[in-house]
N, C-alpha and C. Protein backbone atom coordinates (compact mmCIF):
# COMPACT_ATOMS: atom_id res chain seq x y z
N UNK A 1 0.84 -1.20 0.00
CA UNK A 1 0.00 0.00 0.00
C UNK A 1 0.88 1.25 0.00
N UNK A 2 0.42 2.36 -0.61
CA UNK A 2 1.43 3.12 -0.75
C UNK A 2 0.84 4.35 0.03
N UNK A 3 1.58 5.79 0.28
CA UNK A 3 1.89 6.75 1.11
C UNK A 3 0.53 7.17 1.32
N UNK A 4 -0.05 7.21 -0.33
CA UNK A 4 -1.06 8.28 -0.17
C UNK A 4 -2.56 7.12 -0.17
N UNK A 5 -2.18 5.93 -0.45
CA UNK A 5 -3.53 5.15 0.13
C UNK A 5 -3.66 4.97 1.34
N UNK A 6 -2.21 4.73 2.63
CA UNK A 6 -2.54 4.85 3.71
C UNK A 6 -2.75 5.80 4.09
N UNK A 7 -2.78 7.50 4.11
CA UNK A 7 -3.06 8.30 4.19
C UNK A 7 -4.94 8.71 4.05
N UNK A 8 -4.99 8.01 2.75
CA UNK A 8 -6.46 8.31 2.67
C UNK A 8 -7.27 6.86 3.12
N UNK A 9 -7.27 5.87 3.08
CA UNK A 9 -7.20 4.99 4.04
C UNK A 9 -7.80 5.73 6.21
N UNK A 10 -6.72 6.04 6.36
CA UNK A 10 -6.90 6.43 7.59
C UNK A 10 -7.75 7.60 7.67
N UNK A 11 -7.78 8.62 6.82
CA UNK A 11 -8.32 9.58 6.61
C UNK A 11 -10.03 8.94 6.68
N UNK A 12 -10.26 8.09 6.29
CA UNK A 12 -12.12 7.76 5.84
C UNK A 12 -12.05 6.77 7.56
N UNK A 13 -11.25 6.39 7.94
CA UNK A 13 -11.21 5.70 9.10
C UNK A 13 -11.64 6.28 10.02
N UNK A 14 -10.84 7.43 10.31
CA UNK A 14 -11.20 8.63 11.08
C UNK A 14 -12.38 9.03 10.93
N UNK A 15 -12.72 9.21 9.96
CA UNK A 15 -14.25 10.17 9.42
C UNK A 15 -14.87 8.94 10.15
N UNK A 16 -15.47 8.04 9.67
CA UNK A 16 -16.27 6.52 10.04
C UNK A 16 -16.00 6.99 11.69
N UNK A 17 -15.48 6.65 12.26
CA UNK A 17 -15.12 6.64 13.66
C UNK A 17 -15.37 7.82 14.39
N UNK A 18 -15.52 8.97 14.14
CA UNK A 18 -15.93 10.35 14.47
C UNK A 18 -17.63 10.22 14.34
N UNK A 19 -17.91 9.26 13.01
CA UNK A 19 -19.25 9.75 12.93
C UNK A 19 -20.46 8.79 13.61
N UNK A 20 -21.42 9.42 14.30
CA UNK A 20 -22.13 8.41 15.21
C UNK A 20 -23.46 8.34 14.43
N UNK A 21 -24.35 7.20 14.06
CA UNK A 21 -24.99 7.13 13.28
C UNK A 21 -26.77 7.81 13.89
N UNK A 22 -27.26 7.93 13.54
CA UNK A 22 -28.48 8.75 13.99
C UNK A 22 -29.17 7.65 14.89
N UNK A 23 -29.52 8.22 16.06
CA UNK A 23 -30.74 7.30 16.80
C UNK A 23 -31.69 6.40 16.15
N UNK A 24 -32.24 7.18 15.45
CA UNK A 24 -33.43 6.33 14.71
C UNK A 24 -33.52 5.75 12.93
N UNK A 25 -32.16 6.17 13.13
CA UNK A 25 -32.08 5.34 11.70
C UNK A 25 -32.32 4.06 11.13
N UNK A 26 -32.64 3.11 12.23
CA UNK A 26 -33.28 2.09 11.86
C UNK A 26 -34.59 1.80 11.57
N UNK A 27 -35.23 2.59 12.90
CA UNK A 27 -37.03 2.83 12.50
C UNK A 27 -37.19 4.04 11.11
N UNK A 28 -35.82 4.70 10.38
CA UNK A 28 -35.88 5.36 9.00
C UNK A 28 -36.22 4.09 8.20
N UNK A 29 -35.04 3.30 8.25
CA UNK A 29 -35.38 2.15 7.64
C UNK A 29 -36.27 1.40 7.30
N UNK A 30 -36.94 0.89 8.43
CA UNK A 30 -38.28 0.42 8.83
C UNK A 30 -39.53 0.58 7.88
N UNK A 31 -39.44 2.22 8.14
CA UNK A 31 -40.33 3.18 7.49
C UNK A 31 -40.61 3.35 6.31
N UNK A 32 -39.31 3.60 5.68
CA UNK A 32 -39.00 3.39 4.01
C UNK A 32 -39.52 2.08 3.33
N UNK A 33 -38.65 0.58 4.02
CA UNK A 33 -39.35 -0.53 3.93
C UNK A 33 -41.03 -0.42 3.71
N UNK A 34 -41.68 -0.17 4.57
CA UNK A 34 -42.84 0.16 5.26
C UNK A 34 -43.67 0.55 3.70
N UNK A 35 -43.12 2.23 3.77
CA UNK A 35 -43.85 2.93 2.37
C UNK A 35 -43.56 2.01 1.22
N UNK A 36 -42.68 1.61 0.80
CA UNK A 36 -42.69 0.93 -0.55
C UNK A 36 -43.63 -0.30 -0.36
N UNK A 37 -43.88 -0.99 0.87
CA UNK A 37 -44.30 -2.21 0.43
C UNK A 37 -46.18 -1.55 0.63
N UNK A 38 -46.22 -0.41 0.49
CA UNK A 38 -47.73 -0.15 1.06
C UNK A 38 -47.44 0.34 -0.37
N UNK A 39 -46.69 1.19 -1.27
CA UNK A 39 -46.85 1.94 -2.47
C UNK A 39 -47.15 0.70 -3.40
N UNK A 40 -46.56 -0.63 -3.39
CA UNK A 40 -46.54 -1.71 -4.11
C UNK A 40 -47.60 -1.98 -4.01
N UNK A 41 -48.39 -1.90 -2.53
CA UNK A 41 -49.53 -3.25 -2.72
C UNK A 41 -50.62 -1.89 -3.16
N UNK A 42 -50.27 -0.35 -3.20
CA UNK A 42 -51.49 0.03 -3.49
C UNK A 42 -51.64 -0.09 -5.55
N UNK A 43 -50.29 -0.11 -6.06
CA UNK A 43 -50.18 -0.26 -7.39
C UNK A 43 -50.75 -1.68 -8.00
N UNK A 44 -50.69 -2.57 -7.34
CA UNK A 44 -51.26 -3.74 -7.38
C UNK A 44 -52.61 -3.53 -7.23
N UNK A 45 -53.85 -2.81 -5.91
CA UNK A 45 -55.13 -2.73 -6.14
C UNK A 45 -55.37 -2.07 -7.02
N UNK A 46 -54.67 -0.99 -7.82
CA UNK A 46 -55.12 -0.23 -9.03
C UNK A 46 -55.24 -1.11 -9.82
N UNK A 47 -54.40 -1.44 -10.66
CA UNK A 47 -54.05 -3.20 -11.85
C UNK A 47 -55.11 -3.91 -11.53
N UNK A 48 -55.45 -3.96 -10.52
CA UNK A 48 -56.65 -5.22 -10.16
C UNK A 48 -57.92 -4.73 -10.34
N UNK A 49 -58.12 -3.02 -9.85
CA UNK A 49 -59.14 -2.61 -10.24
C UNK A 49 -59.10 -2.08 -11.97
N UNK A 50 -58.25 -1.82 -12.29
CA UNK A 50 -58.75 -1.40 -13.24
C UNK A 50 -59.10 -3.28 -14.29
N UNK A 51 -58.14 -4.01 -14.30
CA UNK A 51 -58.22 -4.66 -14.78
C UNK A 51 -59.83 -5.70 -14.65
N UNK A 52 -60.03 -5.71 -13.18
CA UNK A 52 -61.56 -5.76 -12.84
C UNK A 52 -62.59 -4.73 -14.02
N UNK A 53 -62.27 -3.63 -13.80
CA UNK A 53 -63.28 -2.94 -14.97
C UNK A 53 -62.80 -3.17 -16.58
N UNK A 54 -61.96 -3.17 -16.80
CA UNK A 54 -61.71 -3.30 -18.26
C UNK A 54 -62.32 -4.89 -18.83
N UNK A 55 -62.22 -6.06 -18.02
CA UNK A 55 -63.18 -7.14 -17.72
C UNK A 55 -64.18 -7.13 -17.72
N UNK A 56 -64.98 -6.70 -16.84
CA UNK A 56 -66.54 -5.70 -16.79
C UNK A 56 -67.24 -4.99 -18.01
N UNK A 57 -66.42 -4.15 -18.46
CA UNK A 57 -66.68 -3.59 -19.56
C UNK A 57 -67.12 -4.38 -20.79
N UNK A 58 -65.66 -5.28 -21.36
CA UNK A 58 -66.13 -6.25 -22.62
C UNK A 58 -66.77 -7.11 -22.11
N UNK A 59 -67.07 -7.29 -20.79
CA UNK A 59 -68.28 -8.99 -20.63
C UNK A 59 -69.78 -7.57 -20.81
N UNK A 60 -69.97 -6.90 -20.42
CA UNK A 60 -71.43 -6.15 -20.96
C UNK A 60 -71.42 -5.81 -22.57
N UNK A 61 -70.24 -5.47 -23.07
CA UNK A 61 -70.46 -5.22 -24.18
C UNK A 61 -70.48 -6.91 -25.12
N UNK A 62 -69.78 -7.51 -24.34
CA UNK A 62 -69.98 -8.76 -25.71
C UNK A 62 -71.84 -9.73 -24.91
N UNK A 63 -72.19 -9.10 -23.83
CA UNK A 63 -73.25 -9.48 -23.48
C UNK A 63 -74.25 -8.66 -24.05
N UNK A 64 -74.14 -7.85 -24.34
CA UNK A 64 -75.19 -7.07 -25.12
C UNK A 64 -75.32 -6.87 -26.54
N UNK A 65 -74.03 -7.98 -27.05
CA UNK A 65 -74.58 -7.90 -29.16
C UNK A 65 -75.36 -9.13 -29.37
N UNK A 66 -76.01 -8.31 -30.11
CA UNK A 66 -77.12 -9.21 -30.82
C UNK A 66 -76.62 -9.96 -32.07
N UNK A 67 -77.53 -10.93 -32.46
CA UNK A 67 -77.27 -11.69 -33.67
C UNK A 67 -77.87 -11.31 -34.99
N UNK A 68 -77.53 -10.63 -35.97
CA UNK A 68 -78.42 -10.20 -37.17
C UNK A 68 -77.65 -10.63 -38.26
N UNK A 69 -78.64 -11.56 -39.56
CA UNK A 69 -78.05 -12.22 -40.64
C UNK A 69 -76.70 -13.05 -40.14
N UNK A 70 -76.56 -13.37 -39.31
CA UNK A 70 -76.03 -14.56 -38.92
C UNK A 70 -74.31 -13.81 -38.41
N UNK A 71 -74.56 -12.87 -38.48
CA UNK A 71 -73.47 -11.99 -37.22
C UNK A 71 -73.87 -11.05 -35.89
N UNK A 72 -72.74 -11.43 -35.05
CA UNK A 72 -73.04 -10.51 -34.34
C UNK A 72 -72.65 -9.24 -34.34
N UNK A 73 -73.61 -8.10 -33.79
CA UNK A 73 -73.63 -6.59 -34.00
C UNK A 73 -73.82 -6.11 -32.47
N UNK A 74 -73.57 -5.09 -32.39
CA UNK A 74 -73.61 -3.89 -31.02
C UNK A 74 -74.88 -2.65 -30.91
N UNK A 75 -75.84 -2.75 -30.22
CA UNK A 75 -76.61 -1.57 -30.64
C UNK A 75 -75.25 -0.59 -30.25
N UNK A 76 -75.96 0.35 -30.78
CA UNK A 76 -75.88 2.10 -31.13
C UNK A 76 -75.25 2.81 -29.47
N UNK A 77 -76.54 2.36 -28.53
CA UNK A 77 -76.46 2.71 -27.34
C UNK A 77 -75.38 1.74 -26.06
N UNK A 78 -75.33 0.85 -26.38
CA UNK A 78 -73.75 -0.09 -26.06
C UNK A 78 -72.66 0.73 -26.27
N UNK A 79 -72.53 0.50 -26.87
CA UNK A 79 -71.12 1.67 -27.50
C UNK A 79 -70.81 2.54 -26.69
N UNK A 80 -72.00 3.48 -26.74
CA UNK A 80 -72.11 4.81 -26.14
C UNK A 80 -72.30 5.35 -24.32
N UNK A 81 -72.73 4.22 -24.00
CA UNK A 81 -72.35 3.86 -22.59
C UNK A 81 -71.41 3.00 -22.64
N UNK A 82 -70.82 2.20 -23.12
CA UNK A 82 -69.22 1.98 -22.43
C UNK A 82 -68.16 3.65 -22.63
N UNK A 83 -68.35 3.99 -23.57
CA UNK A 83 -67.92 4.88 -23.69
C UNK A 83 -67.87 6.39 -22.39
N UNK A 84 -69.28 6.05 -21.82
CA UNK A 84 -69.24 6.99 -20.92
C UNK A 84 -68.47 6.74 -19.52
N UNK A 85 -68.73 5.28 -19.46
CA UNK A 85 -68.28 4.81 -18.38
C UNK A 85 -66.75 4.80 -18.46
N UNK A 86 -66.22 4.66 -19.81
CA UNK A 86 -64.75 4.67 -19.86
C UNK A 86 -63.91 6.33 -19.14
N UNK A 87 -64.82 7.14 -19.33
CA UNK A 87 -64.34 8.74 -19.39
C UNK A 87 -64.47 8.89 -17.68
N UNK A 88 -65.64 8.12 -17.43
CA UNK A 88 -65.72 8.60 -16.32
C UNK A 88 -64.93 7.43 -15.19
N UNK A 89 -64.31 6.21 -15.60
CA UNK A 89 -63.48 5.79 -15.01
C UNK A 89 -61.75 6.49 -14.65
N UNK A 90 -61.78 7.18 -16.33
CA UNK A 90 -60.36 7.74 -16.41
C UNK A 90 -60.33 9.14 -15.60
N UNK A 91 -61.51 9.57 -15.22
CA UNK A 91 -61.68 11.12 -14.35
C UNK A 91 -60.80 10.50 -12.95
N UNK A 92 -61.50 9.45 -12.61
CA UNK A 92 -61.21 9.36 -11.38
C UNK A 92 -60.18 8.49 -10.66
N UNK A 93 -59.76 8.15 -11.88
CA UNK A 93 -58.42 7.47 -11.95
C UNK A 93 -56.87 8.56 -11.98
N UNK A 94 -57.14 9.69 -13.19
CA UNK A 94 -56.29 10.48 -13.72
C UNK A 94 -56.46 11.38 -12.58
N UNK A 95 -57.10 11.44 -11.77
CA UNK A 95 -57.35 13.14 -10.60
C UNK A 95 -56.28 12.27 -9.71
N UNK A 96 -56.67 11.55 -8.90
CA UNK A 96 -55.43 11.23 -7.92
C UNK A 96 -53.77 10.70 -8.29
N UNK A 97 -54.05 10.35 -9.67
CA UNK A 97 -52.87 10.28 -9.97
C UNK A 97 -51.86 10.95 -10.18
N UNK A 98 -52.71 12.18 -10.92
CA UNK A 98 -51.54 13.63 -10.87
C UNK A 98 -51.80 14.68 -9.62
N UNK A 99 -52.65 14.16 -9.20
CA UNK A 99 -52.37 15.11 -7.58
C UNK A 99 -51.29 14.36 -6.80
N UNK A 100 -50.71 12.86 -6.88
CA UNK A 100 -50.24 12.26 -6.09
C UNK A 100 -48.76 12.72 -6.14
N UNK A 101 -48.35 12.94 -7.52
CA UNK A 101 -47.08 12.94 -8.24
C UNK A 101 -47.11 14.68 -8.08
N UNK A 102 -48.57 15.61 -7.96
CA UNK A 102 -47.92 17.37 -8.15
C UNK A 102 -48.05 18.03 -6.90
N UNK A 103 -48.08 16.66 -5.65
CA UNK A 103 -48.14 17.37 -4.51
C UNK A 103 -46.25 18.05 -4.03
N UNK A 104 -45.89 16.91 -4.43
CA UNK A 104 -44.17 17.54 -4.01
C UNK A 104 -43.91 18.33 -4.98
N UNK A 105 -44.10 18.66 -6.23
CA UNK A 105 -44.03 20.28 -6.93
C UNK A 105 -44.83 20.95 -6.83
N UNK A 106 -45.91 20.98 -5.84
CA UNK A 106 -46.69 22.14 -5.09
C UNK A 106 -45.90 22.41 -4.18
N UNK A 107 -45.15 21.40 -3.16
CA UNK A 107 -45.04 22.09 -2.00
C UNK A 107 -43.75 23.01 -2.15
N UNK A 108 -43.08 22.57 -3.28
CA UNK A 108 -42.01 23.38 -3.52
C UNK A 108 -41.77 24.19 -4.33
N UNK A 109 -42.67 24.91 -5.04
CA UNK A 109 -42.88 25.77 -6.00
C UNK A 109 -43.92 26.37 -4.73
N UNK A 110 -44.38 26.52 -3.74
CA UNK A 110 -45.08 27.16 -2.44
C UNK A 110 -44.43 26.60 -1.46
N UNK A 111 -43.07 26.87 -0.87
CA UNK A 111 -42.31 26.50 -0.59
C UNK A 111 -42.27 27.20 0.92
N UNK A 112 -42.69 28.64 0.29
CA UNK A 112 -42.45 29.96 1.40
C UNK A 112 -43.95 30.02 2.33
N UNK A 113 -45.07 29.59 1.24
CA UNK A 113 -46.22 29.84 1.89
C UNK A 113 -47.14 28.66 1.60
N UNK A 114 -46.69 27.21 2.51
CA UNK A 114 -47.60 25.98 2.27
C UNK A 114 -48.47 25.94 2.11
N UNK A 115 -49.48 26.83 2.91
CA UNK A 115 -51.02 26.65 2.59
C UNK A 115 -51.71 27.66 1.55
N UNK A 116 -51.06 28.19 1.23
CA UNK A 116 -51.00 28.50 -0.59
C UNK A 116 -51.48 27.17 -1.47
N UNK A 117 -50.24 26.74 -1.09
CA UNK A 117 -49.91 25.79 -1.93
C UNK A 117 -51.31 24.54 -1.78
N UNK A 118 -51.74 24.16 -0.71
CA UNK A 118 -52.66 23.05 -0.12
C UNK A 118 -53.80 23.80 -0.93
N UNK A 119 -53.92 24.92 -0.58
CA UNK A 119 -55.70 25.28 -1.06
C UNK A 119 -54.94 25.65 -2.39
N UNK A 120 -54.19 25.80 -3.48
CA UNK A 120 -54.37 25.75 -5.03
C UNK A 120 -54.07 24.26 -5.44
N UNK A 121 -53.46 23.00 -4.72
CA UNK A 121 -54.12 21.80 -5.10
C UNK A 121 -55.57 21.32 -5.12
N UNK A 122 -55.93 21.83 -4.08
CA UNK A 122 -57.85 21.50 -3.79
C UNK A 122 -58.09 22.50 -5.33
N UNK A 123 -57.71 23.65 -5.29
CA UNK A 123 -58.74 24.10 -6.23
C UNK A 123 -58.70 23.99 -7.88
N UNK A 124 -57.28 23.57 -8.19
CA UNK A 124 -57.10 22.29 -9.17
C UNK A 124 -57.89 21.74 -9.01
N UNK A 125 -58.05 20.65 -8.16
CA UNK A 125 -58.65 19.63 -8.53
C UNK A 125 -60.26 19.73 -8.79
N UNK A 126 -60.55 20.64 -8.02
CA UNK A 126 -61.96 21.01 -8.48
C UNK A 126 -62.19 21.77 -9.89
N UNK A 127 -61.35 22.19 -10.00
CA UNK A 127 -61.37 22.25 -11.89
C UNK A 127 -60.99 20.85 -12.53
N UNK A 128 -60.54 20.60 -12.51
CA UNK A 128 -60.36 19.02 -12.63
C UNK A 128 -61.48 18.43 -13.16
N UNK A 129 -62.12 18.25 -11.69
CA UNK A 129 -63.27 17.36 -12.08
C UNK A 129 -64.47 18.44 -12.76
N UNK A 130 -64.38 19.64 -12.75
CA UNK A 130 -65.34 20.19 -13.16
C UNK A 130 -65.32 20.02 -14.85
N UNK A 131 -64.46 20.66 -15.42
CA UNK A 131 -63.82 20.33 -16.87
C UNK A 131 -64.63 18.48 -17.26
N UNK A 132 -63.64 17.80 -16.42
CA UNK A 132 -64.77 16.49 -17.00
C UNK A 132 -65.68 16.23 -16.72
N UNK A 133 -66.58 16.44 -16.23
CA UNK A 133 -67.95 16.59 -16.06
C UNK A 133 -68.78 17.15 -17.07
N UNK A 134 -68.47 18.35 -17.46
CA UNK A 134 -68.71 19.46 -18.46
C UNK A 134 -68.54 18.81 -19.72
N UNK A 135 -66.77 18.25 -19.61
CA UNK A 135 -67.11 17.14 -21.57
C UNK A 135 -68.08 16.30 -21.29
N UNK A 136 -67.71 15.33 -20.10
CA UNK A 136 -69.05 14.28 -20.43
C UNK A 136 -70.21 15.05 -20.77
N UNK A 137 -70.62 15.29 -19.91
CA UNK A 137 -72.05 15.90 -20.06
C UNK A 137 -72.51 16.66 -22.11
N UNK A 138 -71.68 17.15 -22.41
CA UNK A 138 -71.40 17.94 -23.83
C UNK A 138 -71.34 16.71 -24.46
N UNK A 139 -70.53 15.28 -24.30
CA UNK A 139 -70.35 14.75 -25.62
C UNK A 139 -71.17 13.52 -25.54
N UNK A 140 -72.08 13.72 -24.41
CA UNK A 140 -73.09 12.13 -24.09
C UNK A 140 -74.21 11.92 -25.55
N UNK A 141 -74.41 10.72 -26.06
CA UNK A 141 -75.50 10.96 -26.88
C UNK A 141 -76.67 10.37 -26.42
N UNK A 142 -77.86 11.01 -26.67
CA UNK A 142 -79.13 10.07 -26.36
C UNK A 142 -80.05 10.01 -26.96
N UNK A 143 -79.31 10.55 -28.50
CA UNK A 143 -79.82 9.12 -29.87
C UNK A 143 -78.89 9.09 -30.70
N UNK A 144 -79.09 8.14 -31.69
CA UNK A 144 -77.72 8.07 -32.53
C UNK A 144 -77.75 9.35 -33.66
N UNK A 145 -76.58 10.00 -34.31
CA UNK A 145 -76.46 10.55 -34.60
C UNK A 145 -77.05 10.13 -36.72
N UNK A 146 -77.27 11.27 -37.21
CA UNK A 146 -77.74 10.56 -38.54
C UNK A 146 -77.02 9.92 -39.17
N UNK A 147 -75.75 9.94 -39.95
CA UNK A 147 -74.83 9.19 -40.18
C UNK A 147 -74.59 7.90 -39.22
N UNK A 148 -75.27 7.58 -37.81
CA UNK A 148 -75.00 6.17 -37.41
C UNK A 148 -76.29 5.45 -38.06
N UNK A 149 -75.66 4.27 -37.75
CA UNK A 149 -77.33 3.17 -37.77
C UNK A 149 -77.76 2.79 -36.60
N UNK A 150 -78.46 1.89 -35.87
CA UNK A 150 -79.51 1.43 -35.32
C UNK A 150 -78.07 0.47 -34.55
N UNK A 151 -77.37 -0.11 -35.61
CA UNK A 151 -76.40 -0.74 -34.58
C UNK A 151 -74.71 0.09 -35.00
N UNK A 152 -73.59 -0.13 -33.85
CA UNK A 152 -72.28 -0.11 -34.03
C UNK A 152 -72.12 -0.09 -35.42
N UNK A 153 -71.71 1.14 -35.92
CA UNK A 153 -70.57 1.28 -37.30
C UNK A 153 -69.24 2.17 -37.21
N UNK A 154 -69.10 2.26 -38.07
CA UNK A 154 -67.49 2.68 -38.24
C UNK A 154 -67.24 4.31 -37.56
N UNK A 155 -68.32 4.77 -37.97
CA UNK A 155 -68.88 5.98 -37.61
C UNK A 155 -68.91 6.77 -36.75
N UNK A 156 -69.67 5.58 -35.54
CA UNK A 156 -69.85 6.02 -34.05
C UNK A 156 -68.40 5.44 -33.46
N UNK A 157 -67.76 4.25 -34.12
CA UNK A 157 -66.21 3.87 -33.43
C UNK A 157 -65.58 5.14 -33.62
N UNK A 158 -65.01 5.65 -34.48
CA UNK A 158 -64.46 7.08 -34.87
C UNK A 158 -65.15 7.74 -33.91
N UNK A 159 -66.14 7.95 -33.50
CA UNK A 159 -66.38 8.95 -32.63
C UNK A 159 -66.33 8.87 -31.49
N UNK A 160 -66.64 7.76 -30.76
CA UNK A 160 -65.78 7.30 -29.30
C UNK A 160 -64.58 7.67 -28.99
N UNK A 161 -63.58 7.11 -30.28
CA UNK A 161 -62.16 7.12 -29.82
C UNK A 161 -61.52 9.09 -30.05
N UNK A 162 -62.27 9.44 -30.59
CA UNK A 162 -62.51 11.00 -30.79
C UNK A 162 -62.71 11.66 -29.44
N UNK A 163 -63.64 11.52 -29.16
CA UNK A 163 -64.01 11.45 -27.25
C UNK A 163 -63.01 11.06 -26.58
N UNK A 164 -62.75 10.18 -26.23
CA UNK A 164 -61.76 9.86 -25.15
C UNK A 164 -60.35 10.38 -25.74
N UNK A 165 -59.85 10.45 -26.71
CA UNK A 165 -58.67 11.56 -27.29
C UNK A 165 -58.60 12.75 -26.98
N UNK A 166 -59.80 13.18 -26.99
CA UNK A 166 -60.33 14.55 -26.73
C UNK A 166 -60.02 14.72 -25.22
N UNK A 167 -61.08 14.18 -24.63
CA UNK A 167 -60.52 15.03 -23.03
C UNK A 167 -59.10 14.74 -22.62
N UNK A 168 -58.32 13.65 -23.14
CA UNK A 168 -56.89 13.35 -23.30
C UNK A 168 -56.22 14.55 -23.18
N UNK A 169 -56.18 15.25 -24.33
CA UNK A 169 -55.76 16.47 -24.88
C UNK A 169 -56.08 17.68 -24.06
N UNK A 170 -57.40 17.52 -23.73
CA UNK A 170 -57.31 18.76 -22.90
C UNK A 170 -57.29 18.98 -21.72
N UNK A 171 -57.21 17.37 -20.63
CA UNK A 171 -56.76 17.81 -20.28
C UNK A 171 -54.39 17.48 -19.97
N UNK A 172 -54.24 16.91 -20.98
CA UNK A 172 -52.63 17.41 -21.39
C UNK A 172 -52.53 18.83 -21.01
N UNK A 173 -52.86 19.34 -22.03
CA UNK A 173 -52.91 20.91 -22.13
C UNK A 173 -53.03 21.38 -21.39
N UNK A 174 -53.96 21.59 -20.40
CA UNK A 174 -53.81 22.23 -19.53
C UNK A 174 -52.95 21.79 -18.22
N UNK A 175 -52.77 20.50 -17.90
CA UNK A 175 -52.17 20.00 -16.87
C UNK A 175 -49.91 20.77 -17.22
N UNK A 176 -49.92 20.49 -18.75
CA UNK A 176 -49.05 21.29 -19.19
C UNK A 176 -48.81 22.93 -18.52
N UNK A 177 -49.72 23.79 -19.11
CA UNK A 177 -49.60 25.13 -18.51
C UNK A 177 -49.75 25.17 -16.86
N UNK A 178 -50.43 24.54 -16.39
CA UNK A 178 -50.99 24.60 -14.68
C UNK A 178 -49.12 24.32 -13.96
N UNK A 179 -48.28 23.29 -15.62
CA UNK A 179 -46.46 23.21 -14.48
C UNK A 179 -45.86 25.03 -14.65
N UNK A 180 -46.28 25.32 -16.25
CA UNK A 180 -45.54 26.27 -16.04
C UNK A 180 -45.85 27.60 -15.33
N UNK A 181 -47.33 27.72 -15.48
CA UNK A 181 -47.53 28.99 -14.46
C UNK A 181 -47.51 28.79 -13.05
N UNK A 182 -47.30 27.60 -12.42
CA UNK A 182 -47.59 27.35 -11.09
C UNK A 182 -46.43 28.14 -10.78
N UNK A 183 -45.12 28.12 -11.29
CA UNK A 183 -44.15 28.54 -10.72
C UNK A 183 -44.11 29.83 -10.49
N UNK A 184 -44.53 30.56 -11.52
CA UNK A 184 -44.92 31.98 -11.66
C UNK A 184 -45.34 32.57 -10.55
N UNK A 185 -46.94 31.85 -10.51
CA UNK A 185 -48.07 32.31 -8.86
C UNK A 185 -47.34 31.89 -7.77
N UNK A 186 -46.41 30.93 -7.72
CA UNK A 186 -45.48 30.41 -6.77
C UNK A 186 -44.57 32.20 -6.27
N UNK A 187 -44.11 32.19 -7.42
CA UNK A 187 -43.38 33.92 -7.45
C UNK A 187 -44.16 34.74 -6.63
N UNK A 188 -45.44 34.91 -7.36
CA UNK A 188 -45.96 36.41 -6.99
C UNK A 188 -46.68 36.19 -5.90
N UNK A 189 -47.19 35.03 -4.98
CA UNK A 189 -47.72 34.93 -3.76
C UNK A 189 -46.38 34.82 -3.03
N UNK A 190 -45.32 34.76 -3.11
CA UNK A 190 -44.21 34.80 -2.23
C UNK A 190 -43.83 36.34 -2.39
N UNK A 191 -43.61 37.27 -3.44
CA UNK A 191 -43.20 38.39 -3.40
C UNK A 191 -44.49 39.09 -2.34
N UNK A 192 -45.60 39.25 -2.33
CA UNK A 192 -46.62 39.68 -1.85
C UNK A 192 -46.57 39.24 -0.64
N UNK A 193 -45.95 37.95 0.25
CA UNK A 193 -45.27 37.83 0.97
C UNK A 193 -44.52 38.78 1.88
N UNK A 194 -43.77 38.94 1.06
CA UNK A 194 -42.44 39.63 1.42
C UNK A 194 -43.20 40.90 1.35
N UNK A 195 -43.58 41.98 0.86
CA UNK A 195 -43.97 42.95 0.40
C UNK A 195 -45.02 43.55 1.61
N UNK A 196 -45.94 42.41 2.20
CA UNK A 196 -46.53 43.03 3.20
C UNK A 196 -45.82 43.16 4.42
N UNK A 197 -44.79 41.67 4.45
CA UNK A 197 -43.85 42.13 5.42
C UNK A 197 -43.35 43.35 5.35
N UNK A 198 -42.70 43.56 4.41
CA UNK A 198 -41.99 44.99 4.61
C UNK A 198 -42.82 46.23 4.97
N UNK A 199 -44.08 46.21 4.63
CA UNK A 199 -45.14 47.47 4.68
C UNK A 199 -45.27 47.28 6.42
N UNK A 200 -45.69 46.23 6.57
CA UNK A 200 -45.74 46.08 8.45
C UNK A 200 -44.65 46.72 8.98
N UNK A 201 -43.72 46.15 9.00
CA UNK A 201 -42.51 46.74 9.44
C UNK A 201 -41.89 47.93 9.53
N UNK A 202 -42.22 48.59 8.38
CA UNK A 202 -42.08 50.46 8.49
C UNK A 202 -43.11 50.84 8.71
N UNK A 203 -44.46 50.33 9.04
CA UNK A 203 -45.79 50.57 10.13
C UNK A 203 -45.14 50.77 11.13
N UNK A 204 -44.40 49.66 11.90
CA UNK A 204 -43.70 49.37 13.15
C UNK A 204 -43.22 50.59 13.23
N UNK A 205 -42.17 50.94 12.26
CA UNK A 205 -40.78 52.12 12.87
C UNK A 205 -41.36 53.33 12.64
N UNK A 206 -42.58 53.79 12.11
CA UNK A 206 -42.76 54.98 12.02
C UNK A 206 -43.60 54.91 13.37
């Protein structure tokens, strides 16, 4: 071993030996253990539920085609309720999912003033769900449109997958702008912050 490995050698020896490890770093451990195996088993009841509904779904829809000229067909209105039910599975699937993942870039983009930050997640999310509510409600049908027929055509498929693309997109789009201006309002509720502080304060000295 040479000059400068025993040197640095002893050097990390020292450090190690100086340093006393935290009280509770084992119940850290514990803990961590703990969260992942609760994050696992909750990713697992999602998979199960959703996979439960996506199951659900094609056993009503292949339970509800009929037989005409010696195939089977889909009414009009099949379609169009799986369809609803699909939008309104993905509302309530897609809301906790990106609240789960934009709570730690809330709290730190409102860093200075947390409960800022807590009440503009709530009020996200109530736009959230308001927005899908509003498409459903706008793109529900409750008769077929003239270009459909009486049963499933090409028509009304194109227009399902149109629908569920659709609120896709918007809400992308907006979940997009809501990263970049958050930081912004992050800004100007912290300057306003600061700003009344300072007005208090030469209240004080005058």
């Amino acid at each position: 071993m040479t000059t400068l490995e025993q040197r640095l050698s002893a050097a990390l020896r020292a450090g190690a030996e100086a340093t006393t490890p935290a009280p509770d770093l084992f119940a850290r451990v514990q803990g961590s253990i703990s969260d992942d195996a609760a994050r696992r088993r909750r990713a697992a009841r999602v998979f199960a539920v959703v996979g439960l509904i996506a199951g659900a779904l094609v056993s009503l829809g292949a339970g509800m085609m009929v037989r005409v000229d010696g195939r089977y067909v889909m009414p009009w209105w099949v379609l169009e309720l799986l369809t609803t039910m699909v939008l309104v599975g993905m509302a309530l699937w897609l809301g906790p999912f990106i609240k789960r993942f934009g709570r730690a870039y809330a709290a730190d983009v409102f860093r200075a003033n947390p409960r800022t930050g807590k009440s503009f997640i709530v009020l996200t999310d109530i736009v959230y769900y308001l927005i899908f509510t509003a498409y459903i409600l706008f793109t529900v049908q409750f008769s077929p449109d003239d270009d459909w027929g009486s049963m499933v055509g090409p028509e009304q498929v194109q227009f399902s997958v149109v629908k569920v693309g659709g609120i896709l997109l918007i809400i992308g789009v907006l979940h997009g702008l809501n990263i970049v201006l958050m930081p912004v309002l992050g800004r100007l509720f912290s300057l306003n912050r600061r700003l009344d502080a300072l007005n208090r304060d030469e209240g004080v000295d005058d």
